[in-house]
Protein backbone atom coordinates (compact mmCIF):
# COMPACT_ATOMS: atom_id res chain seq x y z
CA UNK A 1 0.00 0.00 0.00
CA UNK A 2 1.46 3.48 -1.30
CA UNK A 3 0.49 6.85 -0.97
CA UNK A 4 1.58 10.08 0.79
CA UNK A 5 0.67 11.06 4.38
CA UNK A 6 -1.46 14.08 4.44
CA UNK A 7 -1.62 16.84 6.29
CA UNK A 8 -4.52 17.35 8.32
CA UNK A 9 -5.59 20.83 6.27
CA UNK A 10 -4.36 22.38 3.16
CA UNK A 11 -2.03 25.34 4.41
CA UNK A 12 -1.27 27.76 2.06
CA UNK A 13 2.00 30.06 2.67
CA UNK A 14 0.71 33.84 2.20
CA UNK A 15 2.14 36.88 2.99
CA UNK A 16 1.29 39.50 5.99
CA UNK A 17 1.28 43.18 5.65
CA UNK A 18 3.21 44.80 8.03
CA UNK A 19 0.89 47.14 9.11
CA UNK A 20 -0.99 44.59 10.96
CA UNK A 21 -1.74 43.84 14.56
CA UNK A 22 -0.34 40.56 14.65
CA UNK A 23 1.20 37.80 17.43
CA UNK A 24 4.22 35.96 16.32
CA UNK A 25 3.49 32.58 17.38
CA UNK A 26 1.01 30.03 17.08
CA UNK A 27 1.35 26.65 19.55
CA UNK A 28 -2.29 25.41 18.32
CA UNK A 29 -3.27 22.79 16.07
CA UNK A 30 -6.22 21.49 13.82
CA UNK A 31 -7.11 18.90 16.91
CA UNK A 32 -7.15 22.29 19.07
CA UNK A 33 -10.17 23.12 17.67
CA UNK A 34 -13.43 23.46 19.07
CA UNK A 35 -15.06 20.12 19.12
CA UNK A 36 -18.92 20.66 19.77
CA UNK A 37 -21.63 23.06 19.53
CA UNK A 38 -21.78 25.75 17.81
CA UNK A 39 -19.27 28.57 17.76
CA UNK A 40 -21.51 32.48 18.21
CA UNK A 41 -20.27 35.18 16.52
CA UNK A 42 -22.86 37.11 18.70
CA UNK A 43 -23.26 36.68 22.23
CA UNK A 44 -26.80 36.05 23.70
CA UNK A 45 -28.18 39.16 25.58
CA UNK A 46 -29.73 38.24 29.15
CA UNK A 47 -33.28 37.86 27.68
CA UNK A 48 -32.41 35.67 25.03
CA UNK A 49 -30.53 33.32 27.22
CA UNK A 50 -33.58 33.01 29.57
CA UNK A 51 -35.39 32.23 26.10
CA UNK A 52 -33.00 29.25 25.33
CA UNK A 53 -33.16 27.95 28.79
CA UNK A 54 -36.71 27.47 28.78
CA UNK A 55 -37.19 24.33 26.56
CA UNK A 56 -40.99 24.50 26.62
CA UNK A 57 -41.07 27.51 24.24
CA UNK A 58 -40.15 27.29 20.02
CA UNK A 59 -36.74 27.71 20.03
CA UNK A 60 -36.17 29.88 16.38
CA UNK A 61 -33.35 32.35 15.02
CA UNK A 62 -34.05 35.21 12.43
CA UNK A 63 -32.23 35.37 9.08
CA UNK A 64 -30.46 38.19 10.31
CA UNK A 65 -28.97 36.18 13.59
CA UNK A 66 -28.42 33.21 10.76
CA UNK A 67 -25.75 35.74 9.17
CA UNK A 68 -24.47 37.28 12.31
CA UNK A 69 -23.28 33.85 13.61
CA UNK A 70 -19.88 32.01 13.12
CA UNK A 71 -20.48 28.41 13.33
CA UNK A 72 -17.97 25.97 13.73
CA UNK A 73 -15.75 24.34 9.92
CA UNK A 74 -17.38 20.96 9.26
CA UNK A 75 -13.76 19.62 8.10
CA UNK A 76 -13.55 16.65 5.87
CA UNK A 77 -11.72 13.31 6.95
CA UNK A 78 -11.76 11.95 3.28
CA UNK A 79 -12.06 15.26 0.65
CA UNK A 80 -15.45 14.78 -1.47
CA UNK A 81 -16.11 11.95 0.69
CA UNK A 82 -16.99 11.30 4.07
CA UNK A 83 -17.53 14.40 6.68
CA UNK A 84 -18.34 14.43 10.39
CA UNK A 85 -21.66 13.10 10.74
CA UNK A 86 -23.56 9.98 10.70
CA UNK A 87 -23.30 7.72 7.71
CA UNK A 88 -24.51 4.27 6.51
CA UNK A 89 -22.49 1.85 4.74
CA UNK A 90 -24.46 -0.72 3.09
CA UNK A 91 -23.99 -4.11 1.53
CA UNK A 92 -25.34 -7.98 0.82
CA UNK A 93 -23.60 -10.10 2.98
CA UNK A 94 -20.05 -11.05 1.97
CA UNK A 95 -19.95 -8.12 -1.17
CA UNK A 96 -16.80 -6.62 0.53
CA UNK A 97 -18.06 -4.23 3.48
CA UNK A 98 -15.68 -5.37 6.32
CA UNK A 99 -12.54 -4.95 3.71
CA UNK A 100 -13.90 -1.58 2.78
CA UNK A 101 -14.05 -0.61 6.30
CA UNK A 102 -10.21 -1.82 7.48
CA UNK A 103 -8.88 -0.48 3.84
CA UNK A 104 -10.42 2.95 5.01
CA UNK A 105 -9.91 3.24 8.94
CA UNK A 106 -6.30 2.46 8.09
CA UNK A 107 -5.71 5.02 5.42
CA UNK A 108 -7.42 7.45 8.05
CA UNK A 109 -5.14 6.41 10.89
CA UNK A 110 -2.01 6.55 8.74
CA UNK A 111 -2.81 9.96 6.73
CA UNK A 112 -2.70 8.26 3.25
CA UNK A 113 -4.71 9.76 0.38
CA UNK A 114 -7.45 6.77 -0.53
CA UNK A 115 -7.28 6.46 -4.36
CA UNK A 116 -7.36 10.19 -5.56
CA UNK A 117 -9.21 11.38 -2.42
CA UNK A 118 -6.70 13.16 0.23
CA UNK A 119 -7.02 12.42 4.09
CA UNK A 120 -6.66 14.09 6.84
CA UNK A 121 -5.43 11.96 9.58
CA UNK A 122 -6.91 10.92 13.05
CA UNK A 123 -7.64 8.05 15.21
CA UNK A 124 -9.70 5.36 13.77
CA UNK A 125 -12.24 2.99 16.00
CA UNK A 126 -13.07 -0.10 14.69
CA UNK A 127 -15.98 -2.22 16.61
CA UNK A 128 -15.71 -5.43 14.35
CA UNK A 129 -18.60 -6.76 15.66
CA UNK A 130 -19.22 -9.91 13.91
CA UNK A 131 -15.13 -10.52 13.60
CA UNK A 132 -12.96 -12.10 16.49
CA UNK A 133 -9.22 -10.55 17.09
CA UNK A 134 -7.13 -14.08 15.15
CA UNK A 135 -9.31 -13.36 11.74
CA UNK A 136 -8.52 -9.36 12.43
CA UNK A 137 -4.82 -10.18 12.33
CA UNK A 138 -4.75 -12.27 9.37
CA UNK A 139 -6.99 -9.86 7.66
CA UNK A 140 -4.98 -6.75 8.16
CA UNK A 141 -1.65 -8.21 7.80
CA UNK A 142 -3.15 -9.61 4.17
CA UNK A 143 -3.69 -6.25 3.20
CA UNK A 144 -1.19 -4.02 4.96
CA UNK A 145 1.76 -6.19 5.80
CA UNK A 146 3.67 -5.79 8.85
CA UNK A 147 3.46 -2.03 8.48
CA UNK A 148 1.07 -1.28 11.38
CA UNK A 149 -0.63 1.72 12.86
CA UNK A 150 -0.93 3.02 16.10
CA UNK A 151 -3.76 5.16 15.79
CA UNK A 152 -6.14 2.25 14.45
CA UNK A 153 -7.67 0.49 17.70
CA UNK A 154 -10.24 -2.48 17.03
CA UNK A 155 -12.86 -4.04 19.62
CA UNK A 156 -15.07 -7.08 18.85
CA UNK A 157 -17.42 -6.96 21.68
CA UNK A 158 -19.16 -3.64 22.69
CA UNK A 159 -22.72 -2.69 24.31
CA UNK A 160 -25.51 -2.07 22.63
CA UNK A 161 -27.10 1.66 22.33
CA UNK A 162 -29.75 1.27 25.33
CA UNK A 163 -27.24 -0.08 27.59
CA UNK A 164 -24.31 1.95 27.62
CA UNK A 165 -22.25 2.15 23.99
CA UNK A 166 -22.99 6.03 24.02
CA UNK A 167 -20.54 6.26 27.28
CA UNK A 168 -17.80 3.41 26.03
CA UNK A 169 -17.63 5.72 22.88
CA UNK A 170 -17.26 8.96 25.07
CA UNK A 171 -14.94 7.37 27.16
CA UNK A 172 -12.47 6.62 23.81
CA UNK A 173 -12.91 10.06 22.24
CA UNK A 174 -11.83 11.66 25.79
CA UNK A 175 -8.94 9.42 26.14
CA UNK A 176 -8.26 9.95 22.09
CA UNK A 177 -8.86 13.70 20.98
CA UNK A 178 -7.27 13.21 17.78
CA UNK A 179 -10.55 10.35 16.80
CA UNK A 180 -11.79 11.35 13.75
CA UNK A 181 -13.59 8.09 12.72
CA UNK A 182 -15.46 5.47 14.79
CA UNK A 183 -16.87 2.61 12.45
CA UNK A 184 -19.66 -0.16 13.90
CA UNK A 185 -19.79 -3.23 11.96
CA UNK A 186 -22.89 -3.98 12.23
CA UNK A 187 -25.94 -1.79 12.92
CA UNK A 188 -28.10 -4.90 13.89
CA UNK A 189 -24.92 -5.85 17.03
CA UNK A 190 -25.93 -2.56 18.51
CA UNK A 191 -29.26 -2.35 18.07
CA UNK A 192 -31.67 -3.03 21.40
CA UNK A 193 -33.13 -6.48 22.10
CA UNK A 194 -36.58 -6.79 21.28
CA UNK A 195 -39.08 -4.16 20.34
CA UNK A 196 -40.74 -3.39 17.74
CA UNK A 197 -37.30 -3.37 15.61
CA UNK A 198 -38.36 -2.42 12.31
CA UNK A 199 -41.15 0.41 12.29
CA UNK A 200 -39.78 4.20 11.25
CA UNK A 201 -39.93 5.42 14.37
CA UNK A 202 -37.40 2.99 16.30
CA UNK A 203 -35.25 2.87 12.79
CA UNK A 204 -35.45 6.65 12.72
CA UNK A 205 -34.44 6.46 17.32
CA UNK A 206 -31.60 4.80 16.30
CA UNK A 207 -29.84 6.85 14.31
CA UNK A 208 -30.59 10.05 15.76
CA UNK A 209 -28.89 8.78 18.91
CA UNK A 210 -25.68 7.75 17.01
CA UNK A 211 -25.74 11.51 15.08
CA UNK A 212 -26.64 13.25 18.36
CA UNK A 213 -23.40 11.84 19.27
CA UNK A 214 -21.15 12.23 16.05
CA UNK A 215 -22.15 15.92 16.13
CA UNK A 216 -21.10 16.72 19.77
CA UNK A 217 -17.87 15.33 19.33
CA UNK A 218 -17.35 16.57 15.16
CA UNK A 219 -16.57 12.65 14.41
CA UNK A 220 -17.57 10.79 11.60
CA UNK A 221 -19.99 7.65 12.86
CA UNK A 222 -19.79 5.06 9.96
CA UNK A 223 -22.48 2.02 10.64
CA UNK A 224 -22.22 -1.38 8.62
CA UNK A 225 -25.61 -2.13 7.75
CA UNK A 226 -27.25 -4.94 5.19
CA UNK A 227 -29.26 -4.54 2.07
CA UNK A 228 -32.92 -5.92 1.69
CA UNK A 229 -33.09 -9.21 -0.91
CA UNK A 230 -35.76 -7.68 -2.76
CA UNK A 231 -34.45 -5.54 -6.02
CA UNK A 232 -35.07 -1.71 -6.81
CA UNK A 233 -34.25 0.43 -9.60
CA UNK A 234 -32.93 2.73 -6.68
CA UNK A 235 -30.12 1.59 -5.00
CA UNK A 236 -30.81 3.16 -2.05
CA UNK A 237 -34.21 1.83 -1.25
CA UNK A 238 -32.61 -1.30 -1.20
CA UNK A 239 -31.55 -0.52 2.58
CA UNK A 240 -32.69 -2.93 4.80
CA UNK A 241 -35.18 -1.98 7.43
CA UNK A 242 -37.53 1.56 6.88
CA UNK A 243 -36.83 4.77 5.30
CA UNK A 244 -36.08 6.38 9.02
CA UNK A 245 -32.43 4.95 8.69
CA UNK A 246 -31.63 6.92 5.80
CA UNK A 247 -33.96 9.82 6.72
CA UNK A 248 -32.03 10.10 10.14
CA UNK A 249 -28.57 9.82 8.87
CA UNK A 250 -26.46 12.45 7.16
CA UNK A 251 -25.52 10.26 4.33
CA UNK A 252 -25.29 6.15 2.76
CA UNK A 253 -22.92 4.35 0.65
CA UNK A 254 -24.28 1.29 -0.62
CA UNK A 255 -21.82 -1.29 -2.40
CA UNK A 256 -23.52 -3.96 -4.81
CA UNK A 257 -22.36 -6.39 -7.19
CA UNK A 258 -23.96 -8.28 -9.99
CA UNK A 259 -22.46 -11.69 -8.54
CA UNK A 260 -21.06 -12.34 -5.12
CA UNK A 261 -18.07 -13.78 -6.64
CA UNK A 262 -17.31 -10.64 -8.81
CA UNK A 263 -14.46 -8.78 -8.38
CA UNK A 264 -15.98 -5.43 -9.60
CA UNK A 265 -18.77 -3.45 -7.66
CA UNK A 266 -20.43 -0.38 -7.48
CA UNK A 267 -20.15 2.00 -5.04
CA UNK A 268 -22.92 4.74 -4.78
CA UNK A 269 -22.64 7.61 -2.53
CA UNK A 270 -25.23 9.93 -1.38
CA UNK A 271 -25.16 12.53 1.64
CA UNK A 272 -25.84 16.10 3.09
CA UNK A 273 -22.45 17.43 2.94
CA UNK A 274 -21.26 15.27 -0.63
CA UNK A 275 -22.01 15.07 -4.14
CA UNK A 276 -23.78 12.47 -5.29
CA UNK A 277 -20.87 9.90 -6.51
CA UNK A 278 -20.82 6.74 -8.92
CA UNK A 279 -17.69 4.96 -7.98
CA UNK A 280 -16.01 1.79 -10.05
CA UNK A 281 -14.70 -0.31 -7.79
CA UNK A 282 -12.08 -3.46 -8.30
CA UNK A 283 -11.40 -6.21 -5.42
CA UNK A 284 -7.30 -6.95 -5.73
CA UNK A 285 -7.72 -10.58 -3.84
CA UNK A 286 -3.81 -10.71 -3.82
CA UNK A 287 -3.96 -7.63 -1.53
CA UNK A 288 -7.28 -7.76 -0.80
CA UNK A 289 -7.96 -4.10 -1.06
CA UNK A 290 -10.27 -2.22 -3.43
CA UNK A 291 -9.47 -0.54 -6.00
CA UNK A 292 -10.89 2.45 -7.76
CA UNK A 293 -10.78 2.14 -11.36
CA UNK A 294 -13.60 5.33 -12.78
CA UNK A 295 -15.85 8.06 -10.83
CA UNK A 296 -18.57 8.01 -13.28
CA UNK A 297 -19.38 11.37 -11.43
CA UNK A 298 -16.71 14.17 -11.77
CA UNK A 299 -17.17 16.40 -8.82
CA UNK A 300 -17.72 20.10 -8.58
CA UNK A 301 -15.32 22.44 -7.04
CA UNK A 302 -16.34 25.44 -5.16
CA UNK A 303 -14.33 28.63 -7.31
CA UNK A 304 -11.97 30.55 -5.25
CA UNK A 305 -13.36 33.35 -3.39
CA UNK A 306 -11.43 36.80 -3.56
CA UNK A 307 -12.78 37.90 -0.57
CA UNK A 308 -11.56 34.71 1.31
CA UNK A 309 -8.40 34.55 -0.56
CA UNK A 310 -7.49 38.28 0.09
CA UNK A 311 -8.47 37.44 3.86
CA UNK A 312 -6.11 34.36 4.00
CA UNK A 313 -2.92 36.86 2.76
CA UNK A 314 -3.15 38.46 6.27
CA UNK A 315 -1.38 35.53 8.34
CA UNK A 316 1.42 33.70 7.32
CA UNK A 317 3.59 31.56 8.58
CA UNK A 318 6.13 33.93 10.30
CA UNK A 319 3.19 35.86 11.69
CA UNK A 320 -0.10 33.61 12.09
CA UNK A 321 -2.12 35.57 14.46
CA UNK A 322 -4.20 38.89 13.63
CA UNK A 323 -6.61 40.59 16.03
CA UNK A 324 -8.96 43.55 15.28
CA UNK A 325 -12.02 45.11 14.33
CA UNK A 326 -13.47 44.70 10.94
CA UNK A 327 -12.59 48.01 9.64
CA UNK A 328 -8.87 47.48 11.02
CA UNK A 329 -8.77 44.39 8.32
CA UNK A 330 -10.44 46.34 5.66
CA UNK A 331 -7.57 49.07 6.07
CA UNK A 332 -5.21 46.37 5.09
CA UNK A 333 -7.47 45.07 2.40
CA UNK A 334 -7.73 48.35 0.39
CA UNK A 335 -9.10 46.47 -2.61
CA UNK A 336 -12.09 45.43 -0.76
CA UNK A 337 -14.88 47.56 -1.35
CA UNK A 338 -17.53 46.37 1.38
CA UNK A 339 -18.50 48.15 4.60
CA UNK A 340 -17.34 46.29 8.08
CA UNK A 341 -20.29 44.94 9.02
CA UNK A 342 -21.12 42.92 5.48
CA UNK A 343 -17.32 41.68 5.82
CA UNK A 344 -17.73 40.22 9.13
CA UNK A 345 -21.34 38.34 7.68
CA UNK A 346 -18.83 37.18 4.77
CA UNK A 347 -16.60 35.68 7.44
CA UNK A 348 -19.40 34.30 9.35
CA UNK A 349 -20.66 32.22 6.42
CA UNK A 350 -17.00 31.67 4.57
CA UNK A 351 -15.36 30.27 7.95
CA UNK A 352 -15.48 26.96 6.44
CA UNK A 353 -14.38 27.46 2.98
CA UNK A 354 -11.64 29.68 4.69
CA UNK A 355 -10.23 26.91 6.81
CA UNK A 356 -10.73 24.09 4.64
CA UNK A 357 -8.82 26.20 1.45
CA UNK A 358 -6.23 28.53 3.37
CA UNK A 359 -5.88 26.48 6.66
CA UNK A 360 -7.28 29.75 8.28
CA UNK A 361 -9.48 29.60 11.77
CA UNK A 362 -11.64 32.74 12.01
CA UNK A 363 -13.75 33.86 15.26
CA UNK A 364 -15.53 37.13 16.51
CA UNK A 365 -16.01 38.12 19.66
CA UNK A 366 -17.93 41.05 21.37
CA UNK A 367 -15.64 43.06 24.02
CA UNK A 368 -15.77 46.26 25.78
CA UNK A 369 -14.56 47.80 23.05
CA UNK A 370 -16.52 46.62 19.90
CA UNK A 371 -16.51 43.21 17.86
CA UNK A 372 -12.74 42.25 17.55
CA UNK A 373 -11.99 39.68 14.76
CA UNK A 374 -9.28 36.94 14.87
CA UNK A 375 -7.57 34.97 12.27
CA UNK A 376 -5.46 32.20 13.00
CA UNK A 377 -3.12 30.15 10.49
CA UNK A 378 -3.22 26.64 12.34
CA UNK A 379 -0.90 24.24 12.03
CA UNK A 380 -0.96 21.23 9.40
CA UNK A 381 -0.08 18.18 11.75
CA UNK A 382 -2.71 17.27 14.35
């Protein structure tokens, strides 16, 4: 297995001006970030927070407090591909799913692109539910060799979601701030005993649970599930168990073949935060590792914005810190022809594409003296 270790975001190298209020240092990385909730531009006055504390009332924010809040960068762990969130993975029995899974929580672990798609690297949980830890071994050393990783951990026995998987999963992400991805293979190990397991209602339970979770902690929640034996022209109807898994969850992937005993498949992706995607796939059995051999879909690419690349030019490397108010930037930015307030709503809404493209961590904050702004230039390496 080839392929070059990542860093965990694209930083570009931009010059400062020197007219700027900057810091000369910068100790904090990508896994310093702010892992839950979201991240308010504008602070709550007294009444409002007496608003949000009573839960009986309609909880609901104006268009205006929409654009006047920062929220935090949804960061991809495979570019195009998979996000924080909760995501199905779905398959016939023996099509290639557990394979899939290993292939990817390694490349995660290790910071190696998978196929064309680049990785940003982070510990990888494994709960190989249906596997024991002898056919693990063989399995991995098949595929990777005796180059190991220490950020890939792997448990074959786990509780289920009404007795207590929720706090064995907390209880690895605080001992492991770095996790990025936690796969369960399979939905059904976790599921509760008895009930009425199939109506929309428990299927839809489920998976809120698991995405309540993935959201607090900005991890990606990837759960093995099975496909239904009857056919559909849709692919994704072909999920087994009621529209409230898909409905609930941020995104599927299911994997077919024609014949169990191909080598090719198909992997179709669907999701909140990703293109739609056709993916060829190839089985190597010699490696036993998949292979991508055509994305029927090419995917678009958000253009460069001006704004957000003019913004990014204000840290650098020698000098990653900035603080100040709006119209303190815009003085630096004299080709920027906007009035303070509409550039701080532009930051507000282009955090994301600012720290995903230019590596840079934006966030507002109300003192005594006015809004002040900072921007950040993190570094690469978690």
């Amino acid at each position: 297995m080839t392929g070059k270790e990542k860093a965990t975001a694209p930083v570009s190298s931009v010059g400062a001006d020197g007219k700027q209020s900057l810091c000369n240092k910068s100790n904090r990385s990508i896994a310093d970030l702010p892992q839950k909730g979201n991240l308010q531009a504008t602070e709550s006055c007294p009444m409002e927070s007496e608003k949000m504390q009573n839960k009986d009332e309609l909880q609901t924010v104006s268009m205006t407090e929409l654009y006047d809040t920062v929220y935090p960068p949804k960061i991809p762990i495979v570019d195009g591909l998979i996000y924080a969130g909760t995501y199905l993975f779905v398959g016939a029995p023996k099509v290639g799913k557990s394979f899939f899974m290993a292939q990817l929580g390694y490349h995660v672990s290790m910071g190696l692109d998978l196929w064309d798609y680049p990785v940003r690297k982070g510990t990888v949980l494994y709960l190989a539910l249906e596997d024991d830890y002898a056919r693990l071994q063989k399995r991995l050393s098949r595929m990777f060799g005796m180059e190991s990783s220490e950020n890939f951990y792997f448990a074959t026995q786990s509780k289920n979601l009404n007795e207590g998987l929720e706090e064995q999963l907390k209880q690895f992400v605080k001992e492991h701030t770095d996790a990025r991805l936690i796969i369960i293979d399979t939905l059904q190990k976790v599921r509760e005993v008895g009930g009425d397991k199939f109506s929309y209602a428990s299927d839809y339970e489920i998976v809120t649970k698991l995405k309540a979770f993935s959201d607090e902690h900005s991890i990606c929640l990837l759960v093995v599930h099975h496909t239904r034996k009857m056919e559909s022209s849709d692919s994704f109807d072909m999920i087994s168990g009621t529209n409230g898994l898909l409905g609930a969850a941020d995104g599927a992937f299911v994997m077919q073949k024609e014949k169990r005993t191909d080598n090719k498949a198909v992997l179709e992706v669907a999701g909140r935060d990703q293109q739609d995607q056709r993916l060829l796939l190839d089985f190597d059995r010699e490696q036993c590792v998949w292979k991508l051999t055509k994305a029927e879909t090419e995917l678009w690419k958000e253009p460069a914005d001006p704004v957000l690349e003019a913004i990014a030019k204000v840290v650098s490397e020698e000098k990653p810190l900035w603080n100040g108010t709006a119209s303190e930037l815009l003085q630096l930015l004299p080709d920027l022809d906007m009035q303070p307030n509409v550039l701080t709503r532009k930051l507000n809404i282009g955090a994301e594409q600012l720290f995903v493209n230019y590596g840079v961590f934006y966030e507002s904050n109300r003192k005594c003296t006015g809004r002040i702004i900072k921007l950040e230039l993190l570094q690469s390496q978690v």
